[in-house]
C-alpha atoms as a PDB file:
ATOM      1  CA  UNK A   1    -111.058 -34.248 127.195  1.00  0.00           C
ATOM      2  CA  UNK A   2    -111.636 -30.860 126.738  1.00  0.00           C
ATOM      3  CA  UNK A   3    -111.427 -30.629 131.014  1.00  0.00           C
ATOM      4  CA  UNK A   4    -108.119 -32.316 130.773  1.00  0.00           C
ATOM      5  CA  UNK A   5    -106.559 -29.812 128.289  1.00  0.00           C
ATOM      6  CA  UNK A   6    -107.790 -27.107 130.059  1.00  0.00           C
ATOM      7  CA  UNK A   7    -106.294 -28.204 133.250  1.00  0.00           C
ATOM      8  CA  UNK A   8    -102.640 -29.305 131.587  1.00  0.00           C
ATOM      9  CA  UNK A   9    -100.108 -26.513 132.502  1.00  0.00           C
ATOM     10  CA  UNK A  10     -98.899 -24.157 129.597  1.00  0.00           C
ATOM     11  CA  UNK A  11     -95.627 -24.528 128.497  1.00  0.00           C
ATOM     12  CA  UNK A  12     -94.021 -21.197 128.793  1.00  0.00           C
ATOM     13  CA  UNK A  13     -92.907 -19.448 125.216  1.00  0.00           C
ATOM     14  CA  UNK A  14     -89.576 -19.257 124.205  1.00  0.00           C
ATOM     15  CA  UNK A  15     -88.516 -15.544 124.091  1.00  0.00           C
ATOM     16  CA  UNK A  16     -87.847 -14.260 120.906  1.00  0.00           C
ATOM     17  CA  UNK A  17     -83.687 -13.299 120.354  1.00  0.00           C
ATOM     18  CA  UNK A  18     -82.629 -10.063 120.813  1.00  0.00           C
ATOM     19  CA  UNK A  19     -82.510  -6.984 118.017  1.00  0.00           C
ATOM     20  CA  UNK A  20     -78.670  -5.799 118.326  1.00  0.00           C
ATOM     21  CA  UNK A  21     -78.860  -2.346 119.347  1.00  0.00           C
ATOM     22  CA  UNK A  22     -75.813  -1.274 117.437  1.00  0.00           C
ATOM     23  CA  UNK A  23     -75.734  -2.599 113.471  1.00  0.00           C
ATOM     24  CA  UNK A  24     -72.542  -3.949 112.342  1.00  0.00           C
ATOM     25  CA  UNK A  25     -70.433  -1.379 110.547  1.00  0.00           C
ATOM     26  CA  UNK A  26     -67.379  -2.346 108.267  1.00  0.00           C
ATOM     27  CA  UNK A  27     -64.450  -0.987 109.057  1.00  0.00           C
ATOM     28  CA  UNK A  28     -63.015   2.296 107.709  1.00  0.00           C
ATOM     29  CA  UNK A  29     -59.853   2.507 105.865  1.00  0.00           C
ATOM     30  CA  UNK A  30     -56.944   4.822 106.856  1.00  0.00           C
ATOM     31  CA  UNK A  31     -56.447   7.378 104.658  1.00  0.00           C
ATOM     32  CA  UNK A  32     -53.481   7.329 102.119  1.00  0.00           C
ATOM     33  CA  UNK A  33     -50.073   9.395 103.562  1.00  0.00           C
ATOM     34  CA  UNK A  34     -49.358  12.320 101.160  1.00  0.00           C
ATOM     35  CA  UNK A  35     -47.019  12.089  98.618  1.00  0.00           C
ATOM     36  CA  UNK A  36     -43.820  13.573  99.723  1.00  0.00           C
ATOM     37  CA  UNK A  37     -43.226  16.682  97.567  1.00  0.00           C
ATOM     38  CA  UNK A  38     -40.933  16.920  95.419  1.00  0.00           C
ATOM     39  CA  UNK A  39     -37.783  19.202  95.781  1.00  0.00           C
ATOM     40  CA  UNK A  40     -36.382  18.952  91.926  1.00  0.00           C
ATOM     41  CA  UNK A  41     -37.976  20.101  88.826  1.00  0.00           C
ATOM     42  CA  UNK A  42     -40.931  18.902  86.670  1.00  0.00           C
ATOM     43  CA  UNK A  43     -39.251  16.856  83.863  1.00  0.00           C
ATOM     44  CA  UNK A  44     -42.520  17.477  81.833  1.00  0.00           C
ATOM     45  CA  UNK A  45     -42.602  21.263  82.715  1.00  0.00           C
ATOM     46  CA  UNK A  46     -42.531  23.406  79.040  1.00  0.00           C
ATOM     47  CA  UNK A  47     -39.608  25.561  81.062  1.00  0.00           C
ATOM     48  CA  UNK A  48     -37.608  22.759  81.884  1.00  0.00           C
ATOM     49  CA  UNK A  49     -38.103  21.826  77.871  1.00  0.00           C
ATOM     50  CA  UNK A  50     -36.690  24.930  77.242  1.00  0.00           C
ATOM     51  CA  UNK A  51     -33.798  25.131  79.049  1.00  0.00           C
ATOM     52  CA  UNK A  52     -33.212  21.888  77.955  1.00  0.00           C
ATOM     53  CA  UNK A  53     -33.415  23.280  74.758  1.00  0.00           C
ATOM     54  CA  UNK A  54     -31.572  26.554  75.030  1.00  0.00           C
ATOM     55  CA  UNK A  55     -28.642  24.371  76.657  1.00  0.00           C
ATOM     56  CA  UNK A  56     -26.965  23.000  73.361  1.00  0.00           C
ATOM     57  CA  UNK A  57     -29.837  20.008  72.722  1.00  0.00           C
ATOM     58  CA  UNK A  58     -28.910  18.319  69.544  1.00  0.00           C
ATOM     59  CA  UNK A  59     -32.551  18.247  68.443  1.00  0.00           C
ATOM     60  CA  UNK A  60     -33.206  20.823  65.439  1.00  0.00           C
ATOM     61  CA  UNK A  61     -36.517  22.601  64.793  1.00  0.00           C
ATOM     62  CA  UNK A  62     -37.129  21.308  60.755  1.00  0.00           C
ATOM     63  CA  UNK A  63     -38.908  24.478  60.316  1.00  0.00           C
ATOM     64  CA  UNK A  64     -36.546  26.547  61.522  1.00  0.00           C
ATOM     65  CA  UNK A  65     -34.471  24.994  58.519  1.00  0.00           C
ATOM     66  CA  UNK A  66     -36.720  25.122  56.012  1.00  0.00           C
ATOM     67  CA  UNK A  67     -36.632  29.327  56.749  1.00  0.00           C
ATOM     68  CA  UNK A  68     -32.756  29.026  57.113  1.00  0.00           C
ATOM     69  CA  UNK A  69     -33.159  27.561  53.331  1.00  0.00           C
ATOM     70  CA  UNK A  70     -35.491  30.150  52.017  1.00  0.00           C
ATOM     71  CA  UNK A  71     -33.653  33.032  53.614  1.00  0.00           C
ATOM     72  CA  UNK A  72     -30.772  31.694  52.307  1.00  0.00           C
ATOM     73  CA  UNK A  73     -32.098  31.102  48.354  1.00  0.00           C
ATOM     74  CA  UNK A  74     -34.192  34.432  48.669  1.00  0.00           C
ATOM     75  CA  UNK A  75     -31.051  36.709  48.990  1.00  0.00           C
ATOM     76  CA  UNK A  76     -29.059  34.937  46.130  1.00  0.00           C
ATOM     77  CA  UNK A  77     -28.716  36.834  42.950  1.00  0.00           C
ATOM     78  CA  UNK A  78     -29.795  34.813  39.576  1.00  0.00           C
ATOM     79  CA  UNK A  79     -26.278  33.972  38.712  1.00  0.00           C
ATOM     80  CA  UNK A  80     -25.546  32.656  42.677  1.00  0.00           C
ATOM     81  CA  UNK A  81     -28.744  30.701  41.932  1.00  0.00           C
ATOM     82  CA  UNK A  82     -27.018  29.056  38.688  1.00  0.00           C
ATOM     83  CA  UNK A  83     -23.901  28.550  40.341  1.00  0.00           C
ATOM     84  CA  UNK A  84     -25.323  27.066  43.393  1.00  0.00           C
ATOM     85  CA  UNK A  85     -27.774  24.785  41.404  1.00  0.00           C
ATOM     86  CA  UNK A  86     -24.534  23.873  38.754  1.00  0.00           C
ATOM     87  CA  UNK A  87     -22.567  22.635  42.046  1.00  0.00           C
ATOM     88  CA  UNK A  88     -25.547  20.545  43.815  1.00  0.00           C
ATOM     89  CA  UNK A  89     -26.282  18.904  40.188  1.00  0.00           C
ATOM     90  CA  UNK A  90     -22.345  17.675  40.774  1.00  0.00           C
ATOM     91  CA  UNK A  91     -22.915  16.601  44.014  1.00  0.00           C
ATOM     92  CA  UNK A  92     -25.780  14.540  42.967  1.00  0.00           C
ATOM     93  CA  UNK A  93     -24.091  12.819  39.750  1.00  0.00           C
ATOM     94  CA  UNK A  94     -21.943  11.448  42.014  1.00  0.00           C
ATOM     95  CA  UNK A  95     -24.349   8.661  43.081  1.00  0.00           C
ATOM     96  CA  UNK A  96     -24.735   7.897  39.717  1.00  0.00           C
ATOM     97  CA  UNK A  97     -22.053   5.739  37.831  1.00  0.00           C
ATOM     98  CA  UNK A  98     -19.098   7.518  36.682  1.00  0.00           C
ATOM     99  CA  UNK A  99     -16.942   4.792  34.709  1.00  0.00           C
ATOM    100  CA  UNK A 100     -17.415   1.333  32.969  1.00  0.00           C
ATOM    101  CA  UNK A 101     -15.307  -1.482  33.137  1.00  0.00           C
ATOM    102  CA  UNK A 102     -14.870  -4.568  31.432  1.00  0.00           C
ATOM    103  CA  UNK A 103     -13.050  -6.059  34.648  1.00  0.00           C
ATOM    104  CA  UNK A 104     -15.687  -4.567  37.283  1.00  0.00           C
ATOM    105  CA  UNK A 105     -18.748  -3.452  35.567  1.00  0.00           C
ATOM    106  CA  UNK A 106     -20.083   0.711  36.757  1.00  0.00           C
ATOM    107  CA  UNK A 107     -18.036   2.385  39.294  1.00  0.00           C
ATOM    108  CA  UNK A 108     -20.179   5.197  41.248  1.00  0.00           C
ATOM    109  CA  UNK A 109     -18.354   8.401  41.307  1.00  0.00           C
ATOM    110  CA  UNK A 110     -18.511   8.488  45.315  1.00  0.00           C
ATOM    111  CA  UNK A 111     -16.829   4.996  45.079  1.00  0.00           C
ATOM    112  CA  UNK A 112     -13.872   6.051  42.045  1.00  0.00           C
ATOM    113  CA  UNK A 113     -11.714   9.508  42.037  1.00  0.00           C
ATOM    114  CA  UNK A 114     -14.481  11.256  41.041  1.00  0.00           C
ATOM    115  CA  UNK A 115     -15.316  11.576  44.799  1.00  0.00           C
ATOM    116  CA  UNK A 116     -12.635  14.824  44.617  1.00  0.00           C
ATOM    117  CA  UNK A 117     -15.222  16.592  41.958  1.00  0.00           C
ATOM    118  CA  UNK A 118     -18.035  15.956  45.144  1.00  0.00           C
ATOM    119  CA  UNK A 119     -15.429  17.426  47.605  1.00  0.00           C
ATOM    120  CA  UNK A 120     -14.869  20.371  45.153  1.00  0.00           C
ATOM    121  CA  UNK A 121     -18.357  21.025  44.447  1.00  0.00           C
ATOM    122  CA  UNK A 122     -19.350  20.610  47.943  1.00  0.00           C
ATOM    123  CA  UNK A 123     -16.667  23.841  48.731  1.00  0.00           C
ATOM    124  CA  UNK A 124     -18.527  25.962  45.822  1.00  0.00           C
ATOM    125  CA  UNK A 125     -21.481  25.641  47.662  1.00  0.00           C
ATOM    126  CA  UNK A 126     -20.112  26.741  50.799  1.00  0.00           C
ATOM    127  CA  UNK A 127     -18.547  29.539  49.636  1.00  0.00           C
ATOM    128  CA  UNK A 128     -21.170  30.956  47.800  1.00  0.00           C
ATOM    129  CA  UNK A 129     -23.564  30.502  51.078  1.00  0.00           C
ATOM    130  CA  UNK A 130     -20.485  32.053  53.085  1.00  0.00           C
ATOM    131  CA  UNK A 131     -20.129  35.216  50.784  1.00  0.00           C
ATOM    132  CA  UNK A 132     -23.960  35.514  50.441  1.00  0.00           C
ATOM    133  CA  UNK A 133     -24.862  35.422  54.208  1.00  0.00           C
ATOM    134  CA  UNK A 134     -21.660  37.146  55.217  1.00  0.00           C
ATOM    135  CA  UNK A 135     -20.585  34.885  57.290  1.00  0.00           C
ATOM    136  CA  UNK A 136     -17.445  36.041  58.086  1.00  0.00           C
ATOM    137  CA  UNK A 137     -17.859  39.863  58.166  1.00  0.00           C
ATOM    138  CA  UNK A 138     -14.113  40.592  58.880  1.00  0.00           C
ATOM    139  CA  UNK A 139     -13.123  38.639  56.114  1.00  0.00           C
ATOM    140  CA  UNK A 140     -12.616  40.148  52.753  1.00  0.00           C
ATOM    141  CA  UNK A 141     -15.257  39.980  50.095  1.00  0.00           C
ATOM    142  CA  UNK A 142     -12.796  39.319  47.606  1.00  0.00           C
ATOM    143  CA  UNK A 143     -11.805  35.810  49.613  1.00  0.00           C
ATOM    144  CA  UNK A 144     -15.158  34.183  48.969  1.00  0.00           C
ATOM    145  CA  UNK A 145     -15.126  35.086  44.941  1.00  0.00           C
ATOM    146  CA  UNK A 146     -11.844  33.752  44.555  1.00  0.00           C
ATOM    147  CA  UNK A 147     -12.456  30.148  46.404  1.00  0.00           C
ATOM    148  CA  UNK A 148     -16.059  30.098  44.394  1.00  0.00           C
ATOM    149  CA  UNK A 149     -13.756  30.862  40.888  1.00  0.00           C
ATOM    150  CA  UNK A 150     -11.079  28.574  42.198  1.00  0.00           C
ATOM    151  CA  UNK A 151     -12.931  25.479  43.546  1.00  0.00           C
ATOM    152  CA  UNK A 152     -15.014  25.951  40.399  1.00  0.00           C
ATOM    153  CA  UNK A 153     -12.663  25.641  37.741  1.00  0.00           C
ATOM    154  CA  UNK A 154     -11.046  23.235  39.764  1.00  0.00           C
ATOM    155  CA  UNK A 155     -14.295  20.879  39.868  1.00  0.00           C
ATOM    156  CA  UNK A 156     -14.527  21.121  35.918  1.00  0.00           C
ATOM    157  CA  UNK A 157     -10.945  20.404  35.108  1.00  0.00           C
ATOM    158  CA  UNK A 158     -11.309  17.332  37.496  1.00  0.00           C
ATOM    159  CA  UNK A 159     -14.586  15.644  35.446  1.00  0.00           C
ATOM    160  CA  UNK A 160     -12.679  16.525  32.025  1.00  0.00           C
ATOM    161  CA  UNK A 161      -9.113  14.667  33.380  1.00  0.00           C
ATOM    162  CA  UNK A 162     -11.121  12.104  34.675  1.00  0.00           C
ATOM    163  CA  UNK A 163     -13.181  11.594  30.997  1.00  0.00           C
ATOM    164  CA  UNK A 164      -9.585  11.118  29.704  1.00  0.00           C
ATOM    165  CA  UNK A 165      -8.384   8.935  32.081  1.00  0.00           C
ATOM    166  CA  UNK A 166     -11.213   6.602  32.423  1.00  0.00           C
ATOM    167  CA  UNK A 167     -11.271   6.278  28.303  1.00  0.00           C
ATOM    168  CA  UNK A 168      -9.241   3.003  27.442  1.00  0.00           C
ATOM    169  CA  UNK A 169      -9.855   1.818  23.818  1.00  0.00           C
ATOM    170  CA  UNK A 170      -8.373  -1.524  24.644  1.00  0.00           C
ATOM    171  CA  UNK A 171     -10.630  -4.362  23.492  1.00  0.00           C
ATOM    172  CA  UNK A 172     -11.466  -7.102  25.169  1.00  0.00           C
ATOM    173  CA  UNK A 173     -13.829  -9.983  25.816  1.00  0.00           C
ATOM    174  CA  UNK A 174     -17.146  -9.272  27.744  1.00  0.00           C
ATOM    175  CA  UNK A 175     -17.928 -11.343  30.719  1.00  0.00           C
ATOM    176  CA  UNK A 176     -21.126 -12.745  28.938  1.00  0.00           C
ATOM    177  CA  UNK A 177     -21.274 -14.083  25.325  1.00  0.00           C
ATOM    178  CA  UNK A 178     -17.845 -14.254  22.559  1.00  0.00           C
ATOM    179  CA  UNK A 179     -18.328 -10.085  21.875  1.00  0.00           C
ATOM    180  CA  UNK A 180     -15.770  -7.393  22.912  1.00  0.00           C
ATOM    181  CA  UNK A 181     -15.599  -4.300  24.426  1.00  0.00           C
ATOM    182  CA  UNK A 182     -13.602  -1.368  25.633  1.00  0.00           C
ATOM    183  CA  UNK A 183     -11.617  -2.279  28.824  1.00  0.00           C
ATOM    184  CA  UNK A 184     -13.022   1.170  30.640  1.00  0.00           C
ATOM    185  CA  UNK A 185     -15.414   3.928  29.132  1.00  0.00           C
ATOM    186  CA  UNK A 186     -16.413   7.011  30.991  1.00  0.00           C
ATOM    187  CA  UNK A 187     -20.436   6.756  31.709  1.00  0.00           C
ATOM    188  CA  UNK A 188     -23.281   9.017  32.157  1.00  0.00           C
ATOM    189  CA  UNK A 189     -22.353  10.383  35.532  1.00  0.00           C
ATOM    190  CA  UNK A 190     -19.555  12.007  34.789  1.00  0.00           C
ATOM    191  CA  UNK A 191     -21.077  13.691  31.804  1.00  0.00           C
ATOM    192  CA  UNK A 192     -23.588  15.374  34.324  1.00  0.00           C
ATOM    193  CA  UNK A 193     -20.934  16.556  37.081  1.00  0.00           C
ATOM    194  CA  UNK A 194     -19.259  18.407  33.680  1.00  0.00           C
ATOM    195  CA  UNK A 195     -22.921  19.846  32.592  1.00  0.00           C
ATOM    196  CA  UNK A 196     -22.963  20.896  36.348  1.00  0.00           C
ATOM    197  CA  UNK A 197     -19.741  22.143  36.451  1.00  0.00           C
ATOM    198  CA  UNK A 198     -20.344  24.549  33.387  1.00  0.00           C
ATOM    199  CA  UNK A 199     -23.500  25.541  34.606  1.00  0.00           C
ATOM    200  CA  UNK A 200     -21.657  27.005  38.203  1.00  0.00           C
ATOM    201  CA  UNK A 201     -18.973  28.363  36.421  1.00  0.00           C
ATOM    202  CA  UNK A 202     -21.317  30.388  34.273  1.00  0.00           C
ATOM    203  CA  UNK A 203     -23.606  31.164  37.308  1.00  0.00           C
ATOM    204  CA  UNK A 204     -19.799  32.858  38.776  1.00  0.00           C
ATOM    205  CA  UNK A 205     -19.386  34.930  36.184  1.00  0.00           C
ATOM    206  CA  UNK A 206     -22.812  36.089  36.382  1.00  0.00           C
ATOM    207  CA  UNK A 207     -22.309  37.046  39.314  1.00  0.00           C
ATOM    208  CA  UNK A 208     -19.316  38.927  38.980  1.00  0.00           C
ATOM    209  CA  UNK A 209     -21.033  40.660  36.297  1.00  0.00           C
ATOM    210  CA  UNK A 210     -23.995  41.659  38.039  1.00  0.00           C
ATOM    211  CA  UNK A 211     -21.952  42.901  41.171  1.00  0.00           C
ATOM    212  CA  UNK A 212     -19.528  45.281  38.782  1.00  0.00           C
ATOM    213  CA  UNK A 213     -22.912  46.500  37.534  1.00  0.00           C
END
């Protein structure tokens, strides 16, 4: 047996496969084209901002008010002060009711005639910010005193007609329950625009006075 396997012919090996010479690479990806520059301005570019700004923008710096409103109250006199604080307490009693009514209950002094006392007061103010930052350096100072006395007096002749106007003793039944009561009554509001109006006119004259001096 062992004869017989020695004389059997070998069978040739199979070759082994081939190593690639070359290893696979991946492919390389193009590089991306350049942006194409850009021939206007950067939007987000602080100069742009503030030519933007320089240009009329609408947009108001709050501090630069706030400084505008200190300047403003820091060169006031004490009886400008009164005046000016007399004339804004007007302005604000007019969101406040101004008249009663049996027919349609509080009537807001914006929403009744009492809106002319808010125009008037309104005008004080101005004026005495006109006169006081010299707005109008051409004009004469004399202008700004006489609209402030004017507009003034006005403003507290207005809430004292109005008092007598809106007062109407006529009795008659509420809307709620068998009681009465006055067909129109002047209310609380209209009782502060006067208070106010005093107080400017006596902040005027303090003025006046402390100018002659």
């Amino acid at each position: 047996m062992q004869d017989i396997a020695r004389g059997a012919p070998q069978r040739p090996s199979r070759p082994a496969p081939a190593k690639s010479a070359a290893t696979n690479t991946a492919p390389r990806r193009a590089a991306p084209a350049p942006a194409p520059a850009s021939s206007g301005a950067d939007p987000w570019a602080r100069g742009g901002r503030d030519d933007d700004e320089n240009n009329g923008s609408a947009i108001v710096d709050p501090d630069e008010l706030m400084q505008d409103a200190r300047d403003l109250m820091g060169a006031m006199g004490a009886g400008d002060k009164i005046a000016f604080y007399g004339a804004g307490l007007v302005v604000l009693s007019c969101f406040t009711p101004w008249k009663e009514t049996a027919a349609d209950g509080d009537a807001l002094g914006l929403m009744s005639t009492g809106f002319g006392a808010f125009l008037l007061a309104l005008m004080v103010m101005v004026a005495i910010g006109a006169r006081v930052r010299s707005a109008f350096p051409n004009l004469n100072p004399v202008v700004p005193w006489m609209a402030q006395l004017f507009t003034t007096f006005l403003c507290l002749i207005w809430c004292i007609v109005f008092i007598k106007v809106s007062s109407d003793t006529t009795l008659v039944p509420t809307p709620i329950g068998n009681a009465e009561m006055m067909n129109s009554s002047p209310s609380f509001g209209v009782f502060i625009g006067l208070l106010g109006s005093v107080a400017a006119l006596i902040g005027a004259f303090l003025g006046l006075k402390s100018k002659n001096d």
